[in-house]
PDB file of N, CA and C in Angstrom:
ATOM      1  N   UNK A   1      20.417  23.125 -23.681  1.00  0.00           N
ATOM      2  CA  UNK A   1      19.649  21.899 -23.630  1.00  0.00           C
ATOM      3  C   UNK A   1      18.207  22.214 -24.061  1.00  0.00           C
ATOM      4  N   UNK A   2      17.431  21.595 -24.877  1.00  0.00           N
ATOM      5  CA  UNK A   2      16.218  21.455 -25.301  1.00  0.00           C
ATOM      6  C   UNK A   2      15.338  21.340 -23.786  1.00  0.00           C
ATOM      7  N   UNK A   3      14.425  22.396 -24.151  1.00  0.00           N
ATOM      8  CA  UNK A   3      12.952  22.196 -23.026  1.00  0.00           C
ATOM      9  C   UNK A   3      12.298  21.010 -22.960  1.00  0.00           C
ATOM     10  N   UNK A   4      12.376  20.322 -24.282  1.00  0.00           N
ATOM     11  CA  UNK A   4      11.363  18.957 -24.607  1.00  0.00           C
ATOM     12  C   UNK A   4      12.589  17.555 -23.406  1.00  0.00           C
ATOM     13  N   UNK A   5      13.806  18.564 -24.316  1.00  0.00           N
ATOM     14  CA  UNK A   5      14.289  17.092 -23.022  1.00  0.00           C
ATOM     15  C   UNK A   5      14.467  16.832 -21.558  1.00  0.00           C
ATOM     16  N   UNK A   6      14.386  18.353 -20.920  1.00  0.00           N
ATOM     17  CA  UNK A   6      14.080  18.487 -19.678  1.00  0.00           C
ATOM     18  C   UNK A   6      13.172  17.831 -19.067  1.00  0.00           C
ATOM     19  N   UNK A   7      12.070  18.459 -19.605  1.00  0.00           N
ATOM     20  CA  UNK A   7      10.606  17.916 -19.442  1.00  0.00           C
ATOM     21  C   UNK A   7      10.865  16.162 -19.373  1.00  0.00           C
ATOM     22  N   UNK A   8      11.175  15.864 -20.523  1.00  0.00           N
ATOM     23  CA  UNK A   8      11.195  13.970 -20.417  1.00  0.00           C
ATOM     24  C   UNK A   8      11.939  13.654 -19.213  1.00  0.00           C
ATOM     25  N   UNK A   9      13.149  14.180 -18.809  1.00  0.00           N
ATOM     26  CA  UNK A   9      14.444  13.974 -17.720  1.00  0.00           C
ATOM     27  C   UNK A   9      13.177  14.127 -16.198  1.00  0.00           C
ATOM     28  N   UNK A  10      12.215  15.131 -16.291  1.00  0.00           N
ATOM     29  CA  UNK A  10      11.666  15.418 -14.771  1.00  0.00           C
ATOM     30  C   UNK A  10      10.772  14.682 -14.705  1.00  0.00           C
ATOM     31  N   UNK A  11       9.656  14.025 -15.872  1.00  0.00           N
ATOM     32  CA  UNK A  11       8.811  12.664 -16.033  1.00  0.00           C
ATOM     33  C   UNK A  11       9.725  11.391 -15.749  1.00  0.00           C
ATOM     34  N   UNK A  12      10.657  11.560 -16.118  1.00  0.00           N
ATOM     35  CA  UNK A  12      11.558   9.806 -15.938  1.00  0.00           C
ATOM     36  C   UNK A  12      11.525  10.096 -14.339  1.00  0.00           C
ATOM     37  N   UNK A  13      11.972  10.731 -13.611  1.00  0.00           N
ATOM     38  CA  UNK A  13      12.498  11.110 -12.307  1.00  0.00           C
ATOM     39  C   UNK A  13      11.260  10.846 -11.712  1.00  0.00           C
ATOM     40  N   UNK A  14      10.307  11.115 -11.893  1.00  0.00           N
ATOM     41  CA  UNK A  14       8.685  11.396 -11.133  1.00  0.00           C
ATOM     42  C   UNK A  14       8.320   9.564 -11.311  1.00  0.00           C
ATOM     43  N   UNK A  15       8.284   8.666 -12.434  1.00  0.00           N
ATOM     44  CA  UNK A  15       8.325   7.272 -12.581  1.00  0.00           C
ATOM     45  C   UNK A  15       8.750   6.899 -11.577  1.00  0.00           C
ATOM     46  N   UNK A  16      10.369   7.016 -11.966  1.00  0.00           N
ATOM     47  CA  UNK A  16      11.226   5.995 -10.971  1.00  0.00           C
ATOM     48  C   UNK A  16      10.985   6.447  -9.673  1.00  0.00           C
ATOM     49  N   UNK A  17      10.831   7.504  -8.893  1.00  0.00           N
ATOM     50  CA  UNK A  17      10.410   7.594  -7.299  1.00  0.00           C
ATOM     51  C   UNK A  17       9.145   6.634  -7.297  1.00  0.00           C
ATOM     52  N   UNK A  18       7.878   7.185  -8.303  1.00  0.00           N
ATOM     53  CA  UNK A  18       6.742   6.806  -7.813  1.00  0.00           C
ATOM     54  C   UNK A  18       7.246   4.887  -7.808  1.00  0.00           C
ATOM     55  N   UNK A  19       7.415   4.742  -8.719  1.00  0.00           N
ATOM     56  CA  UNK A  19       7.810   2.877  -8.950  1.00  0.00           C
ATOM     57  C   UNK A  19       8.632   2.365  -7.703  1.00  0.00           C
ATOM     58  N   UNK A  20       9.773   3.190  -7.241  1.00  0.00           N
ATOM     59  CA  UNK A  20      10.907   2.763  -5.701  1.00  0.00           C
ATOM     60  C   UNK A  20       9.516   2.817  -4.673  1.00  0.00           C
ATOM     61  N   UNK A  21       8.812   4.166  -4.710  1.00  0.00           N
ATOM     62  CA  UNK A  21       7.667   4.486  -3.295  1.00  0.00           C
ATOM     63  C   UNK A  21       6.579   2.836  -2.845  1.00  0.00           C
ATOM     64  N   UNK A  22       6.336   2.161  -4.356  1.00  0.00           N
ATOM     65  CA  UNK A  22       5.213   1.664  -4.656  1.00  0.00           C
ATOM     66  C   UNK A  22       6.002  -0.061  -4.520  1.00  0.00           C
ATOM     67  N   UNK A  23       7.290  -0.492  -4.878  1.00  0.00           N
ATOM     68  CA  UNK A  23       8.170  -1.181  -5.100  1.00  0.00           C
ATOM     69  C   UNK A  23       8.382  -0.965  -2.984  1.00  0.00           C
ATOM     70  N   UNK A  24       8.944  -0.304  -2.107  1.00  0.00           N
ATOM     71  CA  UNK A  24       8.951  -0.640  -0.774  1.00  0.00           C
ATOM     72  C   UNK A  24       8.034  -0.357  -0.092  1.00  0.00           C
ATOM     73  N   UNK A  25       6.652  -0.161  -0.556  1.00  0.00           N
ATOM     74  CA  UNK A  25       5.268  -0.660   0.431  1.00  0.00           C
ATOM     75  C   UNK A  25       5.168  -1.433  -0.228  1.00  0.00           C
ATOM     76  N   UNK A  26       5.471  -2.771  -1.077  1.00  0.00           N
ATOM     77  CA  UNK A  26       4.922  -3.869  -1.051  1.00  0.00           C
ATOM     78  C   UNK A  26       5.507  -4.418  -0.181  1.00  0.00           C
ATOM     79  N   UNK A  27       7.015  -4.242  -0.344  1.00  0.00           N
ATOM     80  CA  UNK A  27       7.804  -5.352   0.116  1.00  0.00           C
ATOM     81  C   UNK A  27       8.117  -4.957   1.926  1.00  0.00           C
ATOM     82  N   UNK A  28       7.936  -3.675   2.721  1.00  0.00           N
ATOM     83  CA  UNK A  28       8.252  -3.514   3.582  1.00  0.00           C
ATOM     84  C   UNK A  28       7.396  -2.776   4.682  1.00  0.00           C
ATOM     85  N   UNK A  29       6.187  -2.536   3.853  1.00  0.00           N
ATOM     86  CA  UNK A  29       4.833  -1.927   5.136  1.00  0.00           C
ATOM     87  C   UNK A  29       4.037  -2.868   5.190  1.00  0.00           C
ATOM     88  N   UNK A  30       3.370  -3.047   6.387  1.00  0.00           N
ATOM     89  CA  UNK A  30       2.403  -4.011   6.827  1.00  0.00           C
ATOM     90  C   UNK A  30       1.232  -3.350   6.715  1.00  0.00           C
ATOM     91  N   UNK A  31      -0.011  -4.294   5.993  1.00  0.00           N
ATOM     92  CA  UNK A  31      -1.209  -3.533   5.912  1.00  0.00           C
ATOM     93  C   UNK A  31      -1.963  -4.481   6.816  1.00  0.00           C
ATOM     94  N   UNK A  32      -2.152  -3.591   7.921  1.00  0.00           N
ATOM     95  CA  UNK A  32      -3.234  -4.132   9.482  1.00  0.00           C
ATOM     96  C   UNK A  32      -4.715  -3.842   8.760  1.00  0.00           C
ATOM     97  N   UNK A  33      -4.742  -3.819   7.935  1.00  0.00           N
ATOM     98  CA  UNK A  33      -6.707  -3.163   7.498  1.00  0.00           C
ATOM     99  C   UNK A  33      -6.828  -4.213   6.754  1.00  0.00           C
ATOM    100  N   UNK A  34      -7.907  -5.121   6.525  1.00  0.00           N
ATOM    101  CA  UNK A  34      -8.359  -5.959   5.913  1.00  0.00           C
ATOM    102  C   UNK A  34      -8.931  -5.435   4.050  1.00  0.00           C
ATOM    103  N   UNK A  35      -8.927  -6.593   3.474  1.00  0.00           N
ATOM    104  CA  UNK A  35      -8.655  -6.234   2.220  1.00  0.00           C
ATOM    105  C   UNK A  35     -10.150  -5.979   1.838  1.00  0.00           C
ATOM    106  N   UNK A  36     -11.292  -6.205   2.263  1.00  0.00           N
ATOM    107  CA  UNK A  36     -12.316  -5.835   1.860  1.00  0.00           C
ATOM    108  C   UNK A  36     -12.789  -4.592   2.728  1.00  0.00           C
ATOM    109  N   UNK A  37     -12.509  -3.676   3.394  1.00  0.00           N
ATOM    110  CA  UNK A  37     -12.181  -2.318   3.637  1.00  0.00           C
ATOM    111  C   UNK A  37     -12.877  -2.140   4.951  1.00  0.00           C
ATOM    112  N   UNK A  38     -12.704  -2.468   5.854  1.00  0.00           N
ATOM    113  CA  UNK A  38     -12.988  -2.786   7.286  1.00  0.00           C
ATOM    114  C   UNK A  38     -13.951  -2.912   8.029  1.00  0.00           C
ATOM    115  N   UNK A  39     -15.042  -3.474   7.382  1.00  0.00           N
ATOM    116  CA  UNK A  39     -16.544  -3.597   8.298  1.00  0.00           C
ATOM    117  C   UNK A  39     -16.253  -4.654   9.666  1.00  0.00           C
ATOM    118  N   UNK A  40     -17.254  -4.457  10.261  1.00  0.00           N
ATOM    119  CA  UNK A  40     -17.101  -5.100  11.443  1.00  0.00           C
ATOM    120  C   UNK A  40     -17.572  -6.218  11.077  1.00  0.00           C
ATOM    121  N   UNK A  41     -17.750  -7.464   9.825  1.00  0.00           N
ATOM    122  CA  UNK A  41     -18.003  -8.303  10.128  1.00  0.00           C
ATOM    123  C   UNK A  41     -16.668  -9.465  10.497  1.00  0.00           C
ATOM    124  N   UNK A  42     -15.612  -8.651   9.475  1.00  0.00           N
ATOM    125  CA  UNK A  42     -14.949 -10.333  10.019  1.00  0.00           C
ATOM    126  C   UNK A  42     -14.076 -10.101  11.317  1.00  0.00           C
ATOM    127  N   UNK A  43     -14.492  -9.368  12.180  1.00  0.00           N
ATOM    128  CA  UNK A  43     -13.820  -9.604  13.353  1.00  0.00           C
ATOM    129  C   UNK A  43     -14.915 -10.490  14.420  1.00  0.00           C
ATOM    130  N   UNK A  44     -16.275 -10.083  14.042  1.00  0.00           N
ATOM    131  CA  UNK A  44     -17.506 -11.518  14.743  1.00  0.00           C
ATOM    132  C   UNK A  44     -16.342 -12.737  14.867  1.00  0.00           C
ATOM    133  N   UNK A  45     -16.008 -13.101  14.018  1.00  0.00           N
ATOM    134  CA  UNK A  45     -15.521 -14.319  14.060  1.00  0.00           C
ATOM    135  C   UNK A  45     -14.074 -14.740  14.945  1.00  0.00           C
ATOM    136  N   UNK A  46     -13.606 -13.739  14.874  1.00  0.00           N
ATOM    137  CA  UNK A  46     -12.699 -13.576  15.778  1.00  0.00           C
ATOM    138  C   UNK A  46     -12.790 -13.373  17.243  1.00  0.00           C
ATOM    139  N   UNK A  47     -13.643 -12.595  17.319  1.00  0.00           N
ATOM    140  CA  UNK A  47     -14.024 -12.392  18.798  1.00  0.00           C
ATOM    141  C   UNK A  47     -14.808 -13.459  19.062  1.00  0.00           C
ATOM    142  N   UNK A  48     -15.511 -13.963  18.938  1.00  0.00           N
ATOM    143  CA  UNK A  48     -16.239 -15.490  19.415  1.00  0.00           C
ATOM    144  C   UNK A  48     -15.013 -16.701  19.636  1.00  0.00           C
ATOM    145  N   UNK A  49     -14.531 -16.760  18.292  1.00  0.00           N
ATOM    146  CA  UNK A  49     -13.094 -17.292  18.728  1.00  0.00           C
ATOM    147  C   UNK A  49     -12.058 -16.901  20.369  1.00  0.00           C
ATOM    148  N   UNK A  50     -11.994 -16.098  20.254  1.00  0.00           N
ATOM    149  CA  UNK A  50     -11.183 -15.399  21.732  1.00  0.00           C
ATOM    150  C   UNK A  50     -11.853 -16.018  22.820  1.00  0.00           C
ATOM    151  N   UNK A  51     -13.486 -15.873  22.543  1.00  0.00           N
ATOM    152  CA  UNK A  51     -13.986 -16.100  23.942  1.00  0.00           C
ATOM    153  C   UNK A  51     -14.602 -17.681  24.501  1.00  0.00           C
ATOM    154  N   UNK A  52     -14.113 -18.143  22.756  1.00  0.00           N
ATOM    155  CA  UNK A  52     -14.499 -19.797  23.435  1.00  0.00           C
ATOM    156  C   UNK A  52     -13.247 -20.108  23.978  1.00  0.00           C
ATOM    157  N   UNK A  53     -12.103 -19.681  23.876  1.00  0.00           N
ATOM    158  CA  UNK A  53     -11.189 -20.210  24.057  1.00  0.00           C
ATOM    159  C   UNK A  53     -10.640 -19.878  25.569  1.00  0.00           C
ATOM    160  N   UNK A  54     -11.098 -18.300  25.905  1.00  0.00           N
ATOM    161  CA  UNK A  54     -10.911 -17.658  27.387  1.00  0.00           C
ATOM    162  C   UNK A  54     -11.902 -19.069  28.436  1.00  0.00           C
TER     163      UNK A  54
END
């Protein structure tokens, strides 16, 4: 077997995991961290919320 086609066979293999890995954290991990990367502001709003309501 040719080296060149190995090489392509262990790149296809390295794709398709990374694409399945990337393909079930969309569809099956929950991201608890907010999308603008976690400052404490938008929980202010939340917690004031909680406590008008306590």
């Amino acid at each position: 077997m040719d080296i060149q086609l190995v090489i392509v066979i262990l790149i296809g293999i390295a794709v398709a995991a990374k694409l399945a890995h990337e393909i079930y954290k969309f569809f099956f991990v929950r991201n608890d961290s907010p999308y603008c990367g976690g400052c404490s502001m938008c929980d202010v709003p939340k917690k004031a919320q909680k406590q008008e309501l306590s």
